[in-house]
N, C-alpha and C. Protein backbone atom coordinates (compact mmCIF):
# COMPACT_ATOMS: atom_id res chain seq x y z
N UNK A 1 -23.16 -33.85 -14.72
CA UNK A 1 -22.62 -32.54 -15.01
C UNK A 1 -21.15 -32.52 -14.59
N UNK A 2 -19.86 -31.98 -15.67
CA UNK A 2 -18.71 -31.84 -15.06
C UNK A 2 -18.47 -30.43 -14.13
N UNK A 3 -17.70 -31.16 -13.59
CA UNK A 3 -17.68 -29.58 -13.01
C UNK A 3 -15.58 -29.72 -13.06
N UNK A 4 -15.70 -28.43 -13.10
CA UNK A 4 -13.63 -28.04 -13.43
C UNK A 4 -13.47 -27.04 -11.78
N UNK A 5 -12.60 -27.98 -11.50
CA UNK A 5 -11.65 -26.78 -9.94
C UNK A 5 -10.29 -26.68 -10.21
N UNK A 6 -9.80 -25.26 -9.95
CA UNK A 6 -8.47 -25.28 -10.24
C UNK A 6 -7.80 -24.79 -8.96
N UNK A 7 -6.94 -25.32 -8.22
CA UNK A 7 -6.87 -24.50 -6.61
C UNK A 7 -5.15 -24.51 -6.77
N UNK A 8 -4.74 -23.16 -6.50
CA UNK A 8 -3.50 -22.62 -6.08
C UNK A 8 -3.42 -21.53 -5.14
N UNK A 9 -1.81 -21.86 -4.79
CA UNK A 9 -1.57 -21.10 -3.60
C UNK A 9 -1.24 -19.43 -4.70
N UNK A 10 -1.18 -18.41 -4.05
CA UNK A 10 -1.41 -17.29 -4.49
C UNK A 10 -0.50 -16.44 -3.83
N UNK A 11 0.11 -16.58 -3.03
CA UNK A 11 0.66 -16.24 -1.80
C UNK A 11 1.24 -16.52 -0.66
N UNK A 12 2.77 -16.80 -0.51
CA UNK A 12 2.62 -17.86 1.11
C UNK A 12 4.13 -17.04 1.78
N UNK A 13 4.30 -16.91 2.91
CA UNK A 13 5.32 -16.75 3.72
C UNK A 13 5.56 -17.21 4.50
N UNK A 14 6.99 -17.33 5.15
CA UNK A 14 7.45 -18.58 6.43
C UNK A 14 7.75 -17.58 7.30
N UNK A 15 6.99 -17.80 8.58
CA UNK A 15 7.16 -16.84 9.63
C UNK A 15 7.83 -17.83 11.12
N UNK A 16 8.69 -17.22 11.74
CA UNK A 16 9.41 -18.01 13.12
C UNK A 16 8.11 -17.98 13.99
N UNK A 17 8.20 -18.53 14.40
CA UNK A 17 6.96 -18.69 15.88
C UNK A 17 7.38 -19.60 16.81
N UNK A 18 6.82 -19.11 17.86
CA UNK A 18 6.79 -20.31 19.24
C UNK A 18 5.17 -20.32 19.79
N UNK A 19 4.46 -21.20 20.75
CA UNK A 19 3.46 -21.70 21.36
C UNK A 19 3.13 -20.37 21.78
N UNK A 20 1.50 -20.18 21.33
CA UNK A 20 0.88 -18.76 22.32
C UNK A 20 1.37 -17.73 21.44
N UNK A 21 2.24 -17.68 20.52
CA UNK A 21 1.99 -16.16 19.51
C UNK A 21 0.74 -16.32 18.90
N UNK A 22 1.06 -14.64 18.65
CA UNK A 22 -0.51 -14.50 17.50
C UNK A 22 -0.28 -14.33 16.32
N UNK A 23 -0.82 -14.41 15.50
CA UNK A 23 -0.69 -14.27 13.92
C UNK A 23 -1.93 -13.45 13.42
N UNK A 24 -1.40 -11.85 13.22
CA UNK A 24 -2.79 -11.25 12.60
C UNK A 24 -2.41 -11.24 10.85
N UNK A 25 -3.04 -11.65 10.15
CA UNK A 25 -2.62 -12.48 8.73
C UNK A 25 -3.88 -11.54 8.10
N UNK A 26 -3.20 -10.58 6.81
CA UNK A 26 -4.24 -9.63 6.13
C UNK A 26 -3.77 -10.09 4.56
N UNK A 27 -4.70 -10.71 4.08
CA UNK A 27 -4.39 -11.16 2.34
C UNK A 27 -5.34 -10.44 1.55
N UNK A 28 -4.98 -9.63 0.17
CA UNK A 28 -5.42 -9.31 -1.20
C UNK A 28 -4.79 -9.49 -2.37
N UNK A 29 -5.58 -10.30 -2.99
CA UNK A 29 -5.59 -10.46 -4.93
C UNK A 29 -6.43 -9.80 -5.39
N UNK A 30 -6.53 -9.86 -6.66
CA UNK A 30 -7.21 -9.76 -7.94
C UNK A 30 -7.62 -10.58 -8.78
N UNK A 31 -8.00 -11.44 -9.48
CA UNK A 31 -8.64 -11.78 -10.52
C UNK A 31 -9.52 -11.57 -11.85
N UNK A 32 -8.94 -11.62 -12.48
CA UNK A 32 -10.09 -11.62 -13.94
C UNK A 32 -10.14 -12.42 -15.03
N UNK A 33 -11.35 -12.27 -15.13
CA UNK A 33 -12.36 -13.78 -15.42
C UNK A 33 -12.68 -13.20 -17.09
N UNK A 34 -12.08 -13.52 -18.20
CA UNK A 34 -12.18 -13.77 -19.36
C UNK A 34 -12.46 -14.66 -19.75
N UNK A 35 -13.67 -15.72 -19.41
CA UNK A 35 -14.23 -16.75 -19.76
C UNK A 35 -15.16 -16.45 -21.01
N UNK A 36 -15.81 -15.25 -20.51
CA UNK A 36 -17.28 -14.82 -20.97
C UNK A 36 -18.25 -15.77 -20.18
N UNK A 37 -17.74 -16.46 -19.06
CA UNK A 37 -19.12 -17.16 -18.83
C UNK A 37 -18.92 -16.77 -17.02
N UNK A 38 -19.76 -17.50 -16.04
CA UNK A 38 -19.46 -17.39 -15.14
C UNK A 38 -18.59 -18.45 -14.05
N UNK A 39 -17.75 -17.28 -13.40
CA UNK A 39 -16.89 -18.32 -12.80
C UNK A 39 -16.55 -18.16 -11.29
N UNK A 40 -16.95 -19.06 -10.15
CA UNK A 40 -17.01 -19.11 -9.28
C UNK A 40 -15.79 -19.28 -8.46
N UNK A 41 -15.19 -18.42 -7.72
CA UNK A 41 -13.94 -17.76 -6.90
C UNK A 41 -13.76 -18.10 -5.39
N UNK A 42 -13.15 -18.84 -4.88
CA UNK A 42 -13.06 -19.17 -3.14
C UNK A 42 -11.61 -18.66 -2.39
N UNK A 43 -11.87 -18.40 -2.02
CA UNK A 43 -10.44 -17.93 -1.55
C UNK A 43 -10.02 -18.68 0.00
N UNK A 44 -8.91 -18.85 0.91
CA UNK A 44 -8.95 -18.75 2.08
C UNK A 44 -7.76 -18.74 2.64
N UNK A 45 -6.96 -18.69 3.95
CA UNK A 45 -5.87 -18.51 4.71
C UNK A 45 -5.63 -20.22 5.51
N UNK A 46 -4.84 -20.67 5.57
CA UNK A 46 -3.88 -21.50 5.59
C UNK A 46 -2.55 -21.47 5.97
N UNK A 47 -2.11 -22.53 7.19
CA UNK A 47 -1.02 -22.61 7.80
C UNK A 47 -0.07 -24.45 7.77
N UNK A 48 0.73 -24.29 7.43
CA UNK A 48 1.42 -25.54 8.12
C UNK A 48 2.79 -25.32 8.35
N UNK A 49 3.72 -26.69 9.10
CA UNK A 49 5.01 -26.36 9.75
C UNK A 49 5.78 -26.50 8.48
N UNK A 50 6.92 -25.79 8.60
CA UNK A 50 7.55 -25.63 7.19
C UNK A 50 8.78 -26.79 7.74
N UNK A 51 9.11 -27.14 9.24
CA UNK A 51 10.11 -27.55 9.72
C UNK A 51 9.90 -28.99 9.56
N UNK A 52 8.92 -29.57 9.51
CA UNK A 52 8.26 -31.16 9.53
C UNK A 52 9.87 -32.08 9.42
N UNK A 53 10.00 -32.63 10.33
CA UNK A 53 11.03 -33.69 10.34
C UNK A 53 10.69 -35.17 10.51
N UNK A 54 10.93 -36.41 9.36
CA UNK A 54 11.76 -36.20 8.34
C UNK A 54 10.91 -35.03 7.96
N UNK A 55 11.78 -34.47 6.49
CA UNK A 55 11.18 -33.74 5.43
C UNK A 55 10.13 -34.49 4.86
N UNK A 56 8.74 -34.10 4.87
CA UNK A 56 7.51 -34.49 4.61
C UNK A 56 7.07 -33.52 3.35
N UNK A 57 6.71 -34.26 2.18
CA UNK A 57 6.09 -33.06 0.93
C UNK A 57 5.12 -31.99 1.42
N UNK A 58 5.19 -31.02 0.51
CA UNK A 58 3.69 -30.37 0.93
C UNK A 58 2.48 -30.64 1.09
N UNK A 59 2.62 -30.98 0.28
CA UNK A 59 0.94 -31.79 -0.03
C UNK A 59 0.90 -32.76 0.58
N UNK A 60 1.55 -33.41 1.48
CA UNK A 60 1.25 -34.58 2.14
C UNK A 60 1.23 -34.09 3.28
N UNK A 61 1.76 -32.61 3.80
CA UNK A 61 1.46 -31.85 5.62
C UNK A 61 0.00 -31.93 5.99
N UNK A 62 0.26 -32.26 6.99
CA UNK A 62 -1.21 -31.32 7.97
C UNK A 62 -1.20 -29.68 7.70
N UNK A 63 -2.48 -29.52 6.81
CA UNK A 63 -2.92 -27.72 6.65
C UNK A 63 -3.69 -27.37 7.66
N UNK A 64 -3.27 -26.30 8.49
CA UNK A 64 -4.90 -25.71 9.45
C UNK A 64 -5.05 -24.55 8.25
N UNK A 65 -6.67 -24.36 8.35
CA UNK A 65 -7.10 -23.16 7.55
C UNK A 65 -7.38 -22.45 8.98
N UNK A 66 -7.04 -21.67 8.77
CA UNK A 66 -7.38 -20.64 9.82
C UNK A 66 -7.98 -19.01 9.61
N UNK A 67 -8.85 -18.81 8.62
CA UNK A 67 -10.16 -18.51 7.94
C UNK A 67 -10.59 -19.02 7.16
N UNK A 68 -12.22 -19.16 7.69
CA UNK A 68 -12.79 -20.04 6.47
C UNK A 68 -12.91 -19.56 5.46
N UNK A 69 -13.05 -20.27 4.22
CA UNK A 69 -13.70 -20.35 2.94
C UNK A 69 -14.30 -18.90 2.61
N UNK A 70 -14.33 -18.36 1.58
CA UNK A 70 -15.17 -17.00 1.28
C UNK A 70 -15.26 -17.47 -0.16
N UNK A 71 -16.40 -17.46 -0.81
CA UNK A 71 -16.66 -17.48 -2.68
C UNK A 71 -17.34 -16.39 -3.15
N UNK A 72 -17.44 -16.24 -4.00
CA UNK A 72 -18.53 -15.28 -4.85
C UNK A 72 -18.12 -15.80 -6.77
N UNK A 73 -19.11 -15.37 -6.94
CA UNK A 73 -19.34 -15.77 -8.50
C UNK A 73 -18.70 -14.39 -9.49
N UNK A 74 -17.56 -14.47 -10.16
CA UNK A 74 -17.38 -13.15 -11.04
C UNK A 74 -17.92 -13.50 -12.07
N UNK A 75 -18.66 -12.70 -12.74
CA UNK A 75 -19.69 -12.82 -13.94
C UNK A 75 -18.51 -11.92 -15.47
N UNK A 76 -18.86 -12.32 -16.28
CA UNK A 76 -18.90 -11.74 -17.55
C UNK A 76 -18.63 -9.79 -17.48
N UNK A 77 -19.57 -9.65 -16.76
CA UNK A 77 -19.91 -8.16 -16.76
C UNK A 77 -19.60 -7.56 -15.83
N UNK A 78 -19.07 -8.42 -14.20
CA UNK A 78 -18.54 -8.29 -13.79
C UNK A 78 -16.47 -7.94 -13.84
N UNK A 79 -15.87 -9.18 -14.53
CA UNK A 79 -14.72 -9.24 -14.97
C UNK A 79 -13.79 -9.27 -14.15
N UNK A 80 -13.65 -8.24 -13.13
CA UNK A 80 -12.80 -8.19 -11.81
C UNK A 80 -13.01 -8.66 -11.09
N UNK A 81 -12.23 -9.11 -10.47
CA UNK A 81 -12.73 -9.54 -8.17
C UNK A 81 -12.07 -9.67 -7.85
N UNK A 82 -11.77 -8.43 -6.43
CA UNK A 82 -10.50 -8.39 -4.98
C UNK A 82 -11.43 -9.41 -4.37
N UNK A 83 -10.26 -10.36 -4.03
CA UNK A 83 -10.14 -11.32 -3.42
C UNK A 83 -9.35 -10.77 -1.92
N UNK A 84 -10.04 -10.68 -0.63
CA UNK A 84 -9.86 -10.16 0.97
C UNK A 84 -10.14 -10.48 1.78
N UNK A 85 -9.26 -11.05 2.61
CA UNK A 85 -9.56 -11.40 4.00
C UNK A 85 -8.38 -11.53 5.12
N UNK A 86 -8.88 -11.84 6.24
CA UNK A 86 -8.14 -11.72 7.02
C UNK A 86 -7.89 -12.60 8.48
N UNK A 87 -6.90 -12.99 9.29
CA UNK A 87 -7.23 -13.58 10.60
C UNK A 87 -6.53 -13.29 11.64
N UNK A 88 -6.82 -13.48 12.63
CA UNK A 88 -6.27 -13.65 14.00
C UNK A 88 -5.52 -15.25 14.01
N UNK A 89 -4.52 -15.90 14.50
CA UNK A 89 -4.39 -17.78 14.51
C UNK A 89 -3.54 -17.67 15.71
N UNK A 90 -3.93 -18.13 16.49
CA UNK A 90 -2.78 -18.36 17.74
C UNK A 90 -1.92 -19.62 17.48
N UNK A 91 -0.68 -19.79 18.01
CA UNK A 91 0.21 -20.81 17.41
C UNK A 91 -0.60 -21.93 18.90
N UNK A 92 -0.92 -22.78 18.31
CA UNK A 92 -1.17 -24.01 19.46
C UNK A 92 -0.02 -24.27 20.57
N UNK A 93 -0.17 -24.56 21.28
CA UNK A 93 0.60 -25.01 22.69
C UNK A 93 1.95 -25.93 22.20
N UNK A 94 1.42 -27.30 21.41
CA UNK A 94 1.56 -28.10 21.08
C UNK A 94 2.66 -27.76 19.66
N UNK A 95 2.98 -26.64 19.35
CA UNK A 95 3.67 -26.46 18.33
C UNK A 95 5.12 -26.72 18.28
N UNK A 96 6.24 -27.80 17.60
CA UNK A 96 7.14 -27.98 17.75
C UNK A 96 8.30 -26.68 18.23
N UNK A 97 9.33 -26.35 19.50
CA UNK A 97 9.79 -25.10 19.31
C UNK A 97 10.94 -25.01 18.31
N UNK A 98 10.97 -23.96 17.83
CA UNK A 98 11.72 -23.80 16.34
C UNK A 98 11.85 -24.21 15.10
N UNK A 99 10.43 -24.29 15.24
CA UNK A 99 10.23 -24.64 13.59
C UNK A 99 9.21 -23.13 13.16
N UNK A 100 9.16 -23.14 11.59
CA UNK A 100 8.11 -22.18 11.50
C UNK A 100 6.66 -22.48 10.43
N UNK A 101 6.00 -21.33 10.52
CA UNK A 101 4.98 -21.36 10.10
C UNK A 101 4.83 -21.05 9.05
N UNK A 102 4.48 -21.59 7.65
CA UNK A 102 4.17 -20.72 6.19
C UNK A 102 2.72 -20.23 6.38
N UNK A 103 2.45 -19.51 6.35
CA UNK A 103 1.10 -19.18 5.75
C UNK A 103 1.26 -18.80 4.39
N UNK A 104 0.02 -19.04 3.98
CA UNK A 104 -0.47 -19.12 2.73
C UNK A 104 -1.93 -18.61 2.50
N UNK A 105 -1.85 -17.75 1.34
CA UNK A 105 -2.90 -17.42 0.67
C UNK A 105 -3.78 -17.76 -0.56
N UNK A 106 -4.68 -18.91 -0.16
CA UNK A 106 -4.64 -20.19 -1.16
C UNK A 106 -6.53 -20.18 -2.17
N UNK A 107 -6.46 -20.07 -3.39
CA UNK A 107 -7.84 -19.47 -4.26
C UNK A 107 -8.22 -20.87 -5.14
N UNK A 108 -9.22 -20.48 -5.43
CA UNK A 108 -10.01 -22.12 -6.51
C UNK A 108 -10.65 -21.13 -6.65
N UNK A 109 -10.83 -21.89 -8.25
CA UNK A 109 -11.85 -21.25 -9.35
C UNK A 109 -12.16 -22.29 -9.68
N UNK A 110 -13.73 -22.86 -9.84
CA UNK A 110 -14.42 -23.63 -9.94
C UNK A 110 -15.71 -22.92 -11.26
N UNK A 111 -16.09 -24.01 -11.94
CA UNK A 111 -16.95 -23.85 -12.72
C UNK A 111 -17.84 -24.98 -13.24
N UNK A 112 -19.25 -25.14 -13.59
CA UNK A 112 -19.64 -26.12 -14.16
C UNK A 112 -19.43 -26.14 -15.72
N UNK A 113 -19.93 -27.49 -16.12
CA UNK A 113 -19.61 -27.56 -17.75
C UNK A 113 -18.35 -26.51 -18.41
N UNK A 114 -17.45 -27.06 -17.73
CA UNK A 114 -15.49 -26.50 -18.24
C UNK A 114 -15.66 -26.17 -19.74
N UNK A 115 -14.90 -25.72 -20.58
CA UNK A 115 -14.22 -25.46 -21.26
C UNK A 115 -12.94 -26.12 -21.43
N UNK A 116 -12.29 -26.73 -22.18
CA UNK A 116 -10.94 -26.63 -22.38
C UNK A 116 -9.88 -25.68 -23.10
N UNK A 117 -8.93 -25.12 -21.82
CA UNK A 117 -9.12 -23.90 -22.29
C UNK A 117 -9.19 -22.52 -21.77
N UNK A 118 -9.90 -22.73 -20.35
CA UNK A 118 -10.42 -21.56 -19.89
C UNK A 118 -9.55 -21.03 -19.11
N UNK A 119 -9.17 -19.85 -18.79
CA UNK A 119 -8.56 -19.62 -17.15
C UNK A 119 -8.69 -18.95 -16.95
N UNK A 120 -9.08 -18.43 -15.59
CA UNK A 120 -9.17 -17.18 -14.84
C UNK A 120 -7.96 -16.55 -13.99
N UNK A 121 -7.48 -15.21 -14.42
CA UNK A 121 -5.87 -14.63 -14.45
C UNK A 121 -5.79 -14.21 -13.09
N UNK A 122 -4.70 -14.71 -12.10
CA UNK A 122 -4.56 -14.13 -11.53
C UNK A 122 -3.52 -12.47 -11.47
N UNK A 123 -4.08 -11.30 -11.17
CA UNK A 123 -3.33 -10.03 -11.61
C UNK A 123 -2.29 -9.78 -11.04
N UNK A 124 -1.12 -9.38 -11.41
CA UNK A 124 -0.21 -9.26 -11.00
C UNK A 124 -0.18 -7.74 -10.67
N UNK A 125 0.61 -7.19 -9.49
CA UNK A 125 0.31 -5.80 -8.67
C UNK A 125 -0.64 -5.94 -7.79
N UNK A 126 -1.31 -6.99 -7.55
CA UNK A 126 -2.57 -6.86 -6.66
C UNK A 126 -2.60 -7.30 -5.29
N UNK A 127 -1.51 -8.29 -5.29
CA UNK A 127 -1.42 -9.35 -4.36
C UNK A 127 -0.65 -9.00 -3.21
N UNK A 128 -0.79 -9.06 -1.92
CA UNK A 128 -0.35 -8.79 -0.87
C UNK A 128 -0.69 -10.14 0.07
N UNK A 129 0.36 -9.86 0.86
CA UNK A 129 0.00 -10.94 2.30
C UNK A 129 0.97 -10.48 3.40
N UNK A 130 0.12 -9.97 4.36
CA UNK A 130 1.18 -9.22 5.66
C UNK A 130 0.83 -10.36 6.82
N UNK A 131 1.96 -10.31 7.80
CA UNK A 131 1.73 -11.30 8.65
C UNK A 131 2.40 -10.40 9.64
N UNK A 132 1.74 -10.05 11.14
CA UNK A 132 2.26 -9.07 12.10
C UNK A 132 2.30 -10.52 13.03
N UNK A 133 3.37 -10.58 13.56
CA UNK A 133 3.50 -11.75 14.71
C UNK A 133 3.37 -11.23 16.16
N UNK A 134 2.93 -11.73 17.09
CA UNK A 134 2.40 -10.85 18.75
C UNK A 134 2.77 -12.19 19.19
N UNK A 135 3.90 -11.54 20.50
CA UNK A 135 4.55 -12.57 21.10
C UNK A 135 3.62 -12.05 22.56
N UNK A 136 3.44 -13.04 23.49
CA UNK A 136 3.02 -12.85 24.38
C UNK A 136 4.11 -12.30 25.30
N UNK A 137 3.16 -11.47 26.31
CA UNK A 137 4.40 -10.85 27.63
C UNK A 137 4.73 -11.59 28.16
């Protein structure tokens, strides 16, 4: 059986940090699923150093997810799905000082027996990502 994943970031911001801040991180999308068939939705929150020296690609960083995974299936008859969640991430001890943090708000849409062809929209107006930073006393 094939199965089709399509995973993009949706959302990302570079925030300053030092060791021992907090990161309360609140993300919402939208999606809709004009397949006519059903299509399975994951969403989750994600961090890496934006400062990486040398300059290291993205896709080749160390990602922490720092909420897990959330899916649900949008159906046909369904059509819509807010995509929501949220975290607490403390910056590790160990965090280079003065570099910063992107977070990111990162979704896959997964389906069996693909289509070529298909896609599920992400909506535009829907999307938010707040990041409140808490420096310790």
């Amino acid at each position: 059986m094939a199965t089709s994943t399509t995973r993009r970031v949706l959302l990302r911001v570079p925030v300053p940090v030092c060791p021992g801040d907090v990161l309360d991180v609140t993300a919402r999308a939208q999606i809709t699923n004009d397949t006519g068939r059903v299509v399975g939705v994951g969403h989750a929150l994600w961090v890496y150093d934006v400062d990486l020296v040398p300059a290291v690609p993205v896709a080749d960083r160390p990602w922490t997810q720092i909420a897990p995974h959330l899916a649900d299936n949008c159906t046909p008859d369904r059509h819509h799905m807010p995509l929501i969640m949220g975290a607490a991430w403390t910056v590790p001890d160990d965090w280079p000082p003065g570099h910063r943090a992107m977070v990111l708000f990162q979704a896959a849409a997964f389906r069996s027996s693909p289509a070529a062809g298909e896609t599920v929209r992400v909506d535009e107006g829907y999307g938010q990502l707040v990041v409140r930073r808490f420096v310790p006393a």
